[in-house]
PDB file of N, CA and C in Angstrom:
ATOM      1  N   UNK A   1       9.126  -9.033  -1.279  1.00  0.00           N
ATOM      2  CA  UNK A   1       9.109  -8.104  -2.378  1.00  0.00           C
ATOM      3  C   UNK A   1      10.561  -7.799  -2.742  1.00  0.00           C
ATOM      4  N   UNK A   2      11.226  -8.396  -3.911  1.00  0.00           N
ATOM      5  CA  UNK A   2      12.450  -8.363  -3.839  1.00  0.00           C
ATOM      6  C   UNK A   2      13.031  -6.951  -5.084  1.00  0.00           C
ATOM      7  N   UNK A   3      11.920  -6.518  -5.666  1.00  0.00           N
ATOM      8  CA  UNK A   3      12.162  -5.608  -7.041  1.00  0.00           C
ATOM      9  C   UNK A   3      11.193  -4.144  -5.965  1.00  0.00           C
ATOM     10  N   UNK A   4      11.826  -3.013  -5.386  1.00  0.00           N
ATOM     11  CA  UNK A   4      10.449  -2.249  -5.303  1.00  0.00           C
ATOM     12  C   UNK A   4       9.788  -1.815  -6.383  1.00  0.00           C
ATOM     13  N   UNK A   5       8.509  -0.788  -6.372  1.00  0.00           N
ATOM     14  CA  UNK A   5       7.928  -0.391  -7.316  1.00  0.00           C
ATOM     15  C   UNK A   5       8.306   0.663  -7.707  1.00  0.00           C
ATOM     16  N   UNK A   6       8.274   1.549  -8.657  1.00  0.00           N
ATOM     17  CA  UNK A   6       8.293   2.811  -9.048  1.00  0.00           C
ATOM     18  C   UNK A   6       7.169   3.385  -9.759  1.00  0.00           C
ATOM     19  N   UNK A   7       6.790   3.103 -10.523  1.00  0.00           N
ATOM     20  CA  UNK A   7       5.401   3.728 -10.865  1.00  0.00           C
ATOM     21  C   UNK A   7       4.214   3.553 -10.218  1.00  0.00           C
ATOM     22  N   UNK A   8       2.979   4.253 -10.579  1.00  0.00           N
ATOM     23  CA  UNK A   8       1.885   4.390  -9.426  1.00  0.00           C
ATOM     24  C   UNK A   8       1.442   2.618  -9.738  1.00  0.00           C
ATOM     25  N   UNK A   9       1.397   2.178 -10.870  1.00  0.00           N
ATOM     26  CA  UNK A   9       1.031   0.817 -11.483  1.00  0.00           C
ATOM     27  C   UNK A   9       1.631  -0.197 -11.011  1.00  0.00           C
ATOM     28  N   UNK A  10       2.936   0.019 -10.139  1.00  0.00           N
ATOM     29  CA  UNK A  10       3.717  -1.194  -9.478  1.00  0.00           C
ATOM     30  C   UNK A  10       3.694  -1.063  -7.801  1.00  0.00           C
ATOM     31  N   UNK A  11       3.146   0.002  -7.867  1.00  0.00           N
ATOM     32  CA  UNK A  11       2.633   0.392  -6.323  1.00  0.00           C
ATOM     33  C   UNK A  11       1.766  -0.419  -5.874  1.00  0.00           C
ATOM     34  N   UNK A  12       0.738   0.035  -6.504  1.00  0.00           N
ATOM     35  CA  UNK A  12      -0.709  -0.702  -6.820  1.00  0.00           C
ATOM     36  C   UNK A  12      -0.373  -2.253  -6.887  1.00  0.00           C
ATOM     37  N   UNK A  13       0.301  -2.618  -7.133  1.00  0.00           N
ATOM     38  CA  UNK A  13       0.371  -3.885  -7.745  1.00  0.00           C
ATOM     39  C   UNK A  13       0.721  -4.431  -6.341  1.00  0.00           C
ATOM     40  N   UNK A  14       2.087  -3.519  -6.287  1.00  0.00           N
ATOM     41  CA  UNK A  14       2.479  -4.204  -4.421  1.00  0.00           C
ATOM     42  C   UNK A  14       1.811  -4.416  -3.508  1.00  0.00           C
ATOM     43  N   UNK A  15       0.745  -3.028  -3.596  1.00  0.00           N
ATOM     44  CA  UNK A  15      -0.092  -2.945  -2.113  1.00  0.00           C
ATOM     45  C   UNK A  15      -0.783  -4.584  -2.320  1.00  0.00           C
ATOM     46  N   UNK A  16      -1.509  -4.410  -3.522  1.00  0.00           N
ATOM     47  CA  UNK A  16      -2.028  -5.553  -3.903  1.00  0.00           C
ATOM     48  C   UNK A  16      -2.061  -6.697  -3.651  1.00  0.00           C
ATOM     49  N   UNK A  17      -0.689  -7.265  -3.535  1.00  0.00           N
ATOM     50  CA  UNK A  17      -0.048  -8.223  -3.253  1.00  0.00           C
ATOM     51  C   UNK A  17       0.583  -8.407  -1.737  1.00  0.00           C
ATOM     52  N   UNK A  18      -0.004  -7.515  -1.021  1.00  0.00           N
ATOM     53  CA  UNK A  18       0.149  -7.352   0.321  1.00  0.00           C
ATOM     54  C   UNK A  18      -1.285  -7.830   0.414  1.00  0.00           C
ATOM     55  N   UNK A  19      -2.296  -7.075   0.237  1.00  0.00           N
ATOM     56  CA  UNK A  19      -3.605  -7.368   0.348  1.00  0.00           C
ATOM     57  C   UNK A  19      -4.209  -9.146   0.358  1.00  0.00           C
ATOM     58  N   UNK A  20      -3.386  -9.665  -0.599  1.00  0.00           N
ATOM     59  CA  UNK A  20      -3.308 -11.257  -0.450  1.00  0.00           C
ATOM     60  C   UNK A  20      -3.207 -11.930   0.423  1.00  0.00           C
ATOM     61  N   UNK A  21      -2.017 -11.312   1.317  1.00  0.00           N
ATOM     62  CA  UNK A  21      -1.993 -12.308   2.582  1.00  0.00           C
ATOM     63  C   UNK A  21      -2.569 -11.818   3.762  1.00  0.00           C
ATOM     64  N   UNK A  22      -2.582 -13.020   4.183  1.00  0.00           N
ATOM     65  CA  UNK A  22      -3.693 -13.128   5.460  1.00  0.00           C
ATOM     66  C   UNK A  22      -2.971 -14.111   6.372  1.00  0.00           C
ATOM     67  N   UNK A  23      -2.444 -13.164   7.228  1.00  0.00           N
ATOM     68  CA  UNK A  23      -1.551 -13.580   8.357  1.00  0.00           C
ATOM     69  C   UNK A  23      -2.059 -14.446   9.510  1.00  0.00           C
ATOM     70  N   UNK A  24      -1.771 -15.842   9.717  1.00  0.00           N
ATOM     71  CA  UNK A  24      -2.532 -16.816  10.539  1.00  0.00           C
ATOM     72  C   UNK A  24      -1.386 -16.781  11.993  1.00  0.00           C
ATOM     73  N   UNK A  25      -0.535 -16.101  12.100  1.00  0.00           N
ATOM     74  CA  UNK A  25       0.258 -15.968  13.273  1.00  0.00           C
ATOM     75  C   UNK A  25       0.302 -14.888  13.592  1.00  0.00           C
ATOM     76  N   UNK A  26       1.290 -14.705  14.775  1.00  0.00           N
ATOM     77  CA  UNK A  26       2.115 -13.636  14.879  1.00  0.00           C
ATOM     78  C   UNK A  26       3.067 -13.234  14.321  1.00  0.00           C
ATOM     79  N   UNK A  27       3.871 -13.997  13.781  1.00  0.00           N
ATOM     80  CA  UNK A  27       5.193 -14.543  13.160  1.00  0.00           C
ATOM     81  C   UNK A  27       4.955 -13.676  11.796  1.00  0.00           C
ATOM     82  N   UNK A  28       3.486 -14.807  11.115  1.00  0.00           N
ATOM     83  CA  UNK A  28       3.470 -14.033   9.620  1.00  0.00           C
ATOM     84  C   UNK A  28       3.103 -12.514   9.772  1.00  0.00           C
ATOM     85  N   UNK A  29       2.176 -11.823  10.537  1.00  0.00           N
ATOM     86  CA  UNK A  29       1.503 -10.905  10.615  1.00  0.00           C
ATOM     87  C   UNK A  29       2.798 -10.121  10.862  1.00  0.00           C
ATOM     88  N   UNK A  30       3.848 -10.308  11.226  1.00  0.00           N
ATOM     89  CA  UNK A  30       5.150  -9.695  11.938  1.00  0.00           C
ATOM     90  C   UNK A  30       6.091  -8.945  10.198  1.00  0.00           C
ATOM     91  N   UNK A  31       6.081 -10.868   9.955  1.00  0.00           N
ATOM     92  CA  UNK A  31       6.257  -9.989   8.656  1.00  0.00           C
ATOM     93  C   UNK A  31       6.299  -9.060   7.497  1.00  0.00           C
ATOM     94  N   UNK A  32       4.940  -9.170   7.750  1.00  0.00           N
ATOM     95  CA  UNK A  32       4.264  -8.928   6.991  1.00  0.00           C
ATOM     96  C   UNK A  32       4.024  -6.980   7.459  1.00  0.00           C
ATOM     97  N   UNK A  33       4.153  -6.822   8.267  1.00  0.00           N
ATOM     98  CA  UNK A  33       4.235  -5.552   9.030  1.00  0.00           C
ATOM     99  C   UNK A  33       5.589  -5.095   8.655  1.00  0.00           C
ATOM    100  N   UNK A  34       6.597  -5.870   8.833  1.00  0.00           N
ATOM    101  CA  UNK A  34       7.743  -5.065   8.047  1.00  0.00           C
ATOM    102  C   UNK A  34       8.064  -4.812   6.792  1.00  0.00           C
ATOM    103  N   UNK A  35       7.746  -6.047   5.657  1.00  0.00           N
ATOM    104  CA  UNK A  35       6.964  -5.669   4.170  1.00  0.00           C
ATOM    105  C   UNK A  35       6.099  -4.516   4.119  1.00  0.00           C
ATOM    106  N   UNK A  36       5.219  -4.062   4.838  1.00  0.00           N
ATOM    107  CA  UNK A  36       4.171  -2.800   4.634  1.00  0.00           C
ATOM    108  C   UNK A  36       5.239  -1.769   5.095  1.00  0.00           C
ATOM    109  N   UNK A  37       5.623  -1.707   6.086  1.00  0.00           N
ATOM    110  CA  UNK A  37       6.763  -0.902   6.671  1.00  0.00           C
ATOM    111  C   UNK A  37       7.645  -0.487   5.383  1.00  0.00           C
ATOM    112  N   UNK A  38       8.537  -1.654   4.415  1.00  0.00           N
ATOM    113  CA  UNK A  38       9.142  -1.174   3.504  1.00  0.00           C
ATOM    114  C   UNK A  38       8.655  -0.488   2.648  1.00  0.00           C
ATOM    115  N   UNK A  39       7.453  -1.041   2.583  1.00  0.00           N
ATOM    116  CA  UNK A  39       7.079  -0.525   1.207  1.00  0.00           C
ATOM    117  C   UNK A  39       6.512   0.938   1.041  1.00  0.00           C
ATOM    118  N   UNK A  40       6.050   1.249   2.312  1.00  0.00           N
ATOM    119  CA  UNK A  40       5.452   2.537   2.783  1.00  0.00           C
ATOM    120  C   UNK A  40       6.555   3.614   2.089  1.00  0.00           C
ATOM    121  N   UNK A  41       8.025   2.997   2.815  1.00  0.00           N
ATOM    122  CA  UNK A  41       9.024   3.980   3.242  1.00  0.00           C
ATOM    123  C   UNK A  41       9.803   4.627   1.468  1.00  0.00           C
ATOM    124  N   UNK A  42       9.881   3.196   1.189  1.00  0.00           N
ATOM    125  CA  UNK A  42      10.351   3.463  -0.516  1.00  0.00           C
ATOM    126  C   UNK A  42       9.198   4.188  -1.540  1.00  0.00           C
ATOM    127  N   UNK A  43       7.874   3.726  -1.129  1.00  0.00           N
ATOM    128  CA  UNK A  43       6.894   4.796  -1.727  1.00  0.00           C
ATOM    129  C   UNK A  43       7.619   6.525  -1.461  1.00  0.00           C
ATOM    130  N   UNK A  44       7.734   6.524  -0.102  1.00  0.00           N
ATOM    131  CA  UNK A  44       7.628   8.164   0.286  1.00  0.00           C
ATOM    132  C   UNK A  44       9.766   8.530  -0.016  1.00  0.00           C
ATOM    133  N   UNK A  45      10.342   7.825  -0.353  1.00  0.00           N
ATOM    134  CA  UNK A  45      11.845   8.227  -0.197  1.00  0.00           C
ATOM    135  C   UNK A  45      12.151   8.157  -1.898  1.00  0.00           C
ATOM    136  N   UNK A  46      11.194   6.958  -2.985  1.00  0.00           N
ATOM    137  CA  UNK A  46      11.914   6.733  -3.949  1.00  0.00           C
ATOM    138  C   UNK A  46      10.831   6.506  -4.944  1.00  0.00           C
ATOM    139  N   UNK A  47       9.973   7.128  -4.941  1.00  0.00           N
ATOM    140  CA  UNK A  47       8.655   7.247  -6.064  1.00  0.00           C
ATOM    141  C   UNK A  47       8.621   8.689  -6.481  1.00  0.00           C
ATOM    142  N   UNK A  48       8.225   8.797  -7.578  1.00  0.00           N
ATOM    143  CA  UNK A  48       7.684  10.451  -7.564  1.00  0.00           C
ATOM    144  C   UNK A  48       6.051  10.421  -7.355  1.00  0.00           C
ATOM    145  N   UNK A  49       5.685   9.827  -6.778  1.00  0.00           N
ATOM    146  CA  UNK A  49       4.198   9.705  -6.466  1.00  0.00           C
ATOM    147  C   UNK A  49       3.681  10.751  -5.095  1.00  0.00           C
ATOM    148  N   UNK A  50       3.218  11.462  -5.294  1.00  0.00           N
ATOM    149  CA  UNK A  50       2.834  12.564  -4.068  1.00  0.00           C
ATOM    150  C   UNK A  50       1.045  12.155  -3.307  1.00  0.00           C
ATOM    151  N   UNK A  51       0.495  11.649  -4.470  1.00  0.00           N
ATOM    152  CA  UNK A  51      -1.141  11.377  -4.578  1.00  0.00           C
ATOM    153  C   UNK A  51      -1.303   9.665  -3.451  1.00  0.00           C
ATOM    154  N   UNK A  52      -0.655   9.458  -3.162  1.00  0.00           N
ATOM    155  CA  UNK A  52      -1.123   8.303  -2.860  1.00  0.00           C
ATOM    156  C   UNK A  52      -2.509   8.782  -2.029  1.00  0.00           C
ATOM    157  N   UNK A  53      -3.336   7.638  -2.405  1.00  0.00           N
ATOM    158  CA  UNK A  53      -4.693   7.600  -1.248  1.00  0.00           C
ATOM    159  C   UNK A  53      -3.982   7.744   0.086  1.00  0.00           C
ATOM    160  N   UNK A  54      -4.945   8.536   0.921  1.00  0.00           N
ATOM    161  CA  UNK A  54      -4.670   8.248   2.486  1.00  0.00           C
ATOM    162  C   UNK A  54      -5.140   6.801   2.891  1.00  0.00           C
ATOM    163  N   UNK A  55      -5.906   5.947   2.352  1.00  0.00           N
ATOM    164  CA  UNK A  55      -6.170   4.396   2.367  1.00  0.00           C
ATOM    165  C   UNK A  55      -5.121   3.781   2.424  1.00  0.00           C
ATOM    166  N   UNK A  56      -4.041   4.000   1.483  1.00  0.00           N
ATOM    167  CA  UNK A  56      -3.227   3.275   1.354  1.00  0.00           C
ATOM    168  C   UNK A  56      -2.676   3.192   1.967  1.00  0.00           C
ATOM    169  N   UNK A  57      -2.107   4.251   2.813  1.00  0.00           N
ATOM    170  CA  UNK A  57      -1.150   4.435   4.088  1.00  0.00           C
ATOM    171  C   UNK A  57      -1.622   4.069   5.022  1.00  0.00           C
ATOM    172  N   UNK A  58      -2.681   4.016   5.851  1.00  0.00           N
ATOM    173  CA  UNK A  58      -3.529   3.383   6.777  1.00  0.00           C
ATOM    174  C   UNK A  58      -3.455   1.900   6.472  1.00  0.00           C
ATOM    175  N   UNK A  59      -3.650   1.555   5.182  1.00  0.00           N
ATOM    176  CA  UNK A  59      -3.688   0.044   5.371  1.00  0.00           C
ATOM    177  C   UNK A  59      -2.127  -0.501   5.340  1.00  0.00           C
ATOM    178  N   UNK A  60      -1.012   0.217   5.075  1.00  0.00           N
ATOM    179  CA  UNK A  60       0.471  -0.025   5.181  1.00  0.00           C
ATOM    180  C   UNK A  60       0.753   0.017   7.053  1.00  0.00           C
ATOM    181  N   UNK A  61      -0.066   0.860   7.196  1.00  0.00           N
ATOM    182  CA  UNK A  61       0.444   0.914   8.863  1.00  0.00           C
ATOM    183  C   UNK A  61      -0.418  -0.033   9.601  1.00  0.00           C
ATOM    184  N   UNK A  62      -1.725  -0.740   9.365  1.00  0.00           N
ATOM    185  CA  UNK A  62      -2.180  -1.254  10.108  1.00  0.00           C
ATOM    186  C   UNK A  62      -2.518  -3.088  10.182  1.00  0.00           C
ATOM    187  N   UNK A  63      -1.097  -3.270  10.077  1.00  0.00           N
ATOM    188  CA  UNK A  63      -1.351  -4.582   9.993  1.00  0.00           C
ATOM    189  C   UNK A  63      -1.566  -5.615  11.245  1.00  0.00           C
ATOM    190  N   UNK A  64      -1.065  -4.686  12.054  1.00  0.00           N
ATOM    191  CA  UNK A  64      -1.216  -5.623  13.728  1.00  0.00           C
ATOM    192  C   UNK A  64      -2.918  -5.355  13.798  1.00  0.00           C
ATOM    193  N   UNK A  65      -3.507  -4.287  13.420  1.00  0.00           N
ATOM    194  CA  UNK A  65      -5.011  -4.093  13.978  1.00  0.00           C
ATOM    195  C   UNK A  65      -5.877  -4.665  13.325  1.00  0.00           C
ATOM    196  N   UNK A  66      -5.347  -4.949  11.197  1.00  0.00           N
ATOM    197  CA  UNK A  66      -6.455  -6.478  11.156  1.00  0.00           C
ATOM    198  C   UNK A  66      -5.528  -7.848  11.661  1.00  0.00           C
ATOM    199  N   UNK A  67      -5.057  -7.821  12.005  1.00  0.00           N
ATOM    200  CA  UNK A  67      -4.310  -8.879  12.670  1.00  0.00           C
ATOM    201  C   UNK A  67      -5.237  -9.352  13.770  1.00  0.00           C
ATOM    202  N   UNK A  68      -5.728  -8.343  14.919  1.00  0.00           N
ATOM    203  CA  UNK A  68      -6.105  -8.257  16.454  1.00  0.00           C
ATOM    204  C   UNK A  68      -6.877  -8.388  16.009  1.00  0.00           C
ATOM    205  N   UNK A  69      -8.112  -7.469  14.930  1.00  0.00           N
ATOM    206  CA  UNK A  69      -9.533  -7.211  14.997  1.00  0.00           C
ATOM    207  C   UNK A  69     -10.359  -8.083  13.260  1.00  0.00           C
ATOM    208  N   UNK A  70     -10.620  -9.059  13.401  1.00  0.00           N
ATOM    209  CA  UNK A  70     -11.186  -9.806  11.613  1.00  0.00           C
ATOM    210  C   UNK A  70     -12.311  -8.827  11.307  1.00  0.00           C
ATOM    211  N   UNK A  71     -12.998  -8.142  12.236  1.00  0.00           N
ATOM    212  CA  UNK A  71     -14.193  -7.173  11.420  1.00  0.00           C
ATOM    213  C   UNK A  71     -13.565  -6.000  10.947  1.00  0.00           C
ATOM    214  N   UNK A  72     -12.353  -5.374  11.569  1.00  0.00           N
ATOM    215  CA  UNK A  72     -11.772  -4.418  11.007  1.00  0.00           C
ATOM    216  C   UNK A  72     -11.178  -4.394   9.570  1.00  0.00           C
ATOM    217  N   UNK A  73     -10.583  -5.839   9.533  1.00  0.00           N
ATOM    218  CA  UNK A  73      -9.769  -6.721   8.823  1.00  0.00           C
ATOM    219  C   UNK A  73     -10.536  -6.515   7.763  1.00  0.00           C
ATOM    220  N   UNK A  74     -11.518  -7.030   7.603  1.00  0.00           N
ATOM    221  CA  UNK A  74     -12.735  -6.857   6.535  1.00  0.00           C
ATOM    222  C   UNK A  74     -12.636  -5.849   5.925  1.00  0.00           C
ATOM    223  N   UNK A  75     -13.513  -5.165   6.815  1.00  0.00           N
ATOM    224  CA  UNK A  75     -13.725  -3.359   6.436  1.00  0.00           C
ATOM    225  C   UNK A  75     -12.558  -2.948   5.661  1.00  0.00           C
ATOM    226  N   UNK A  76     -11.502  -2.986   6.151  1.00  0.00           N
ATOM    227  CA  UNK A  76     -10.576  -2.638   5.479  1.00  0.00           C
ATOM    228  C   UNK A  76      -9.722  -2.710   4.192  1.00  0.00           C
ATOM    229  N   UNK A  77      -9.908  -4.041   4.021  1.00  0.00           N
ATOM    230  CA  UNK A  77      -9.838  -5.119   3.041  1.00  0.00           C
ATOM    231  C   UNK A  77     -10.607  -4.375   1.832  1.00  0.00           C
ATOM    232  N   UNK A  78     -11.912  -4.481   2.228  1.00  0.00           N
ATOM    233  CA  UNK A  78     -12.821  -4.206   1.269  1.00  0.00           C
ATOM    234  C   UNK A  78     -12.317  -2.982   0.482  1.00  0.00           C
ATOM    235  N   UNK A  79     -12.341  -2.147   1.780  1.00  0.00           N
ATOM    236  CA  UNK A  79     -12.077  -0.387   1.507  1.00  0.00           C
ATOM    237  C   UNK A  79     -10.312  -0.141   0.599  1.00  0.00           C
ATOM    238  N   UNK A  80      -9.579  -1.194   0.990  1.00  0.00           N
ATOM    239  CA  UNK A  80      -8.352  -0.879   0.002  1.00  0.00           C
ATOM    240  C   UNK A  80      -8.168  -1.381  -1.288  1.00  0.00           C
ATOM    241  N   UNK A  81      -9.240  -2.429  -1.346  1.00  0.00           N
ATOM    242  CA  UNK A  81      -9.781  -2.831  -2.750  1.00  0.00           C
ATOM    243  C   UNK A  81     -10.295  -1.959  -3.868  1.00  0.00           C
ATOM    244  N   UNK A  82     -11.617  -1.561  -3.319  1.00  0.00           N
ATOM    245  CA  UNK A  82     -12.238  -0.246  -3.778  1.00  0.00           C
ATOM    246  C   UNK A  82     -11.055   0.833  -4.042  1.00  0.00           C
ATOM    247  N   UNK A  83     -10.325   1.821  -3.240  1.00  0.00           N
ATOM    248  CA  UNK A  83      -9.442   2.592  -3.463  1.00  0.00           C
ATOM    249  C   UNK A  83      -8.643   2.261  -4.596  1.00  0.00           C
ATOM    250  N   UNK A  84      -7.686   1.117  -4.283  1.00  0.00           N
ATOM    251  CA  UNK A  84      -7.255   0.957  -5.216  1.00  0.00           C
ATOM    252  C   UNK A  84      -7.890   0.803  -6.913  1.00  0.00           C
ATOM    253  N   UNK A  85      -8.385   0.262  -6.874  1.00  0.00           N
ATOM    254  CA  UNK A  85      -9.746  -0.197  -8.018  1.00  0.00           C
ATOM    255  C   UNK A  85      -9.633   1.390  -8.726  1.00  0.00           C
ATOM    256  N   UNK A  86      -9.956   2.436  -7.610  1.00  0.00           N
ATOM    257  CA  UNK A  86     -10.601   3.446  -8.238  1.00  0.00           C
ATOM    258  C   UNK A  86      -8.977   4.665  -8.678  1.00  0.00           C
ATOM    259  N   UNK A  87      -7.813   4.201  -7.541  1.00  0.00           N
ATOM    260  CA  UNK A  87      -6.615   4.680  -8.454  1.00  0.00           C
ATOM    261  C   UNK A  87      -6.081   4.845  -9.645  1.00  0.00           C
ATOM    262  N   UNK A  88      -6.229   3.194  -9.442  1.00  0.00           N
ATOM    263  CA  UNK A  88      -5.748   2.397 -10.811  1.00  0.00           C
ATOM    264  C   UNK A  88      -6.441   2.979 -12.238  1.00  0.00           C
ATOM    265  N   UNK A  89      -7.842   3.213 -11.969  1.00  0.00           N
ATOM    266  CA  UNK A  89      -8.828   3.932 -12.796  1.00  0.00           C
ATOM    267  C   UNK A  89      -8.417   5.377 -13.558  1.00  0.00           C
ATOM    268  N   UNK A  90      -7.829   6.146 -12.468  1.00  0.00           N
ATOM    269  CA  UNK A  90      -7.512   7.800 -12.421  1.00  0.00           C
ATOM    270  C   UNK A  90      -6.437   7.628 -13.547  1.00  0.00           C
ATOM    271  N   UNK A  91      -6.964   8.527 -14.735  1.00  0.00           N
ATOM    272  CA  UNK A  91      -5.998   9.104 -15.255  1.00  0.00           C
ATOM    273  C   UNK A  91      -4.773  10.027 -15.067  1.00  0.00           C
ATOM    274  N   UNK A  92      -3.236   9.468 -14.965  1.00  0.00           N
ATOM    275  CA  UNK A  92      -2.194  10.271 -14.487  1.00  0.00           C
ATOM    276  C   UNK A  92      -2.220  11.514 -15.378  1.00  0.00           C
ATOM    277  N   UNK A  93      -1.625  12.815 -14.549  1.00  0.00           N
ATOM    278  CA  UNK A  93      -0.828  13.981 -15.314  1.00  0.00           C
ATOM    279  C   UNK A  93       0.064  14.488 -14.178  1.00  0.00           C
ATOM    280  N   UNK A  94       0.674  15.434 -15.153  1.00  0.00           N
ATOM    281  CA  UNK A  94       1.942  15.684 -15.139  1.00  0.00           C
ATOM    282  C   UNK A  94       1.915  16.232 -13.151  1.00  0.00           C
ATOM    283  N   UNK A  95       0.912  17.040 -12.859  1.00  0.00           N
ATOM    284  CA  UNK A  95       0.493  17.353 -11.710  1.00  0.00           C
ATOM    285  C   UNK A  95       0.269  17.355 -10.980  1.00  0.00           C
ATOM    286  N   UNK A  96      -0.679  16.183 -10.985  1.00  0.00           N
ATOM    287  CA  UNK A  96      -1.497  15.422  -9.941  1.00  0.00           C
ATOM    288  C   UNK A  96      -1.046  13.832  -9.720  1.00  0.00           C
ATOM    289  N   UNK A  97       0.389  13.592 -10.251  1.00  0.00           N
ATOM    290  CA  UNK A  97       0.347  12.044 -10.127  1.00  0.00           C
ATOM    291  C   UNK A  97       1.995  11.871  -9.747  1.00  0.00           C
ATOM    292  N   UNK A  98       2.736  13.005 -10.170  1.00  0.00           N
ATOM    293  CA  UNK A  98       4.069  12.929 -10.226  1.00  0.00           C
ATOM    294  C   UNK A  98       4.823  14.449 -10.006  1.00  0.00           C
ATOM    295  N   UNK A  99       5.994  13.858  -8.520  1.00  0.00           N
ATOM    296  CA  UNK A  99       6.955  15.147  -8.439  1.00  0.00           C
ATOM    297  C   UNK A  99       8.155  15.391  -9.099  1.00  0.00           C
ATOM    298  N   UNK A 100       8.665  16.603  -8.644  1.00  0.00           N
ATOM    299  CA  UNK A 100       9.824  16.465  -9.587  1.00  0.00           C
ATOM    300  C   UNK A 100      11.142  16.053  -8.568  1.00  0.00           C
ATOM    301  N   UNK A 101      11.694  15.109  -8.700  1.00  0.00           N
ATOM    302  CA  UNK A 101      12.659  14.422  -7.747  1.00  0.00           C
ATOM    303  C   UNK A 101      14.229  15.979  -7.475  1.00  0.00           C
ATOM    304  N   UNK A 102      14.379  16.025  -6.425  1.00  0.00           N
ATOM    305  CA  UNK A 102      15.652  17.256  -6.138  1.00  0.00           C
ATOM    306  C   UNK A 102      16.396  16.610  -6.148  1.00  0.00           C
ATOM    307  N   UNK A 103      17.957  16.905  -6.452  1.00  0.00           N
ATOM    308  CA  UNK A 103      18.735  15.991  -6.518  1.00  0.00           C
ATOM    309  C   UNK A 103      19.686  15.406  -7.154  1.00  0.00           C
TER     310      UNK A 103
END
């Protein structure tokens, strides 16, 4: 991920594009854990996004556990699909979608 995101729409897009891969090692799954790792961190240090789903963060932190577990993997999969799906849906305001950066 060489551009981060800033709006909730490039968030989405990222997680998204995390959601794609499907780690056949350790190696990739490694990676791929520090990609979620970044992306987590620049969400919470350099977005004005306060709303994120709690989904989203669970599936940023848990990449070793669908890694270990393919039924979890699933479940999860499914469930950050849906979330997202239904983000992406939510109409933003001024309130509920965005802080005001200090600074």
């Amino acid at each position: 991920m060489a551009v981060m995101p800033t709006s909730r729409e490039e968030v989405i897009a990222a997680v998204r594009g995390l959601v794609a891969h499907r780690p056949t090692s350790r190696s990739e799954a490694a990676a791929l854990e520090r990609e979620s790792v970044a992306l987590a961190l620049h969400i919470q240090k350099h977005t004005p996004l306060h709303d994120v789903p709690e989904a989203v963060w669970h599936f940023l932190s848990d990449v070793d556990i669908r890694f270990k577990d393919p039924r979890y993997a699933t479940a999860q999969l499914a469930e950050i699909t849906a979330v997202l799906d239904k983000w992406q849906a939510q109409v933003p305001s001024n309130t509920s979608f965005e802080r005001t950066r200090e600074g």
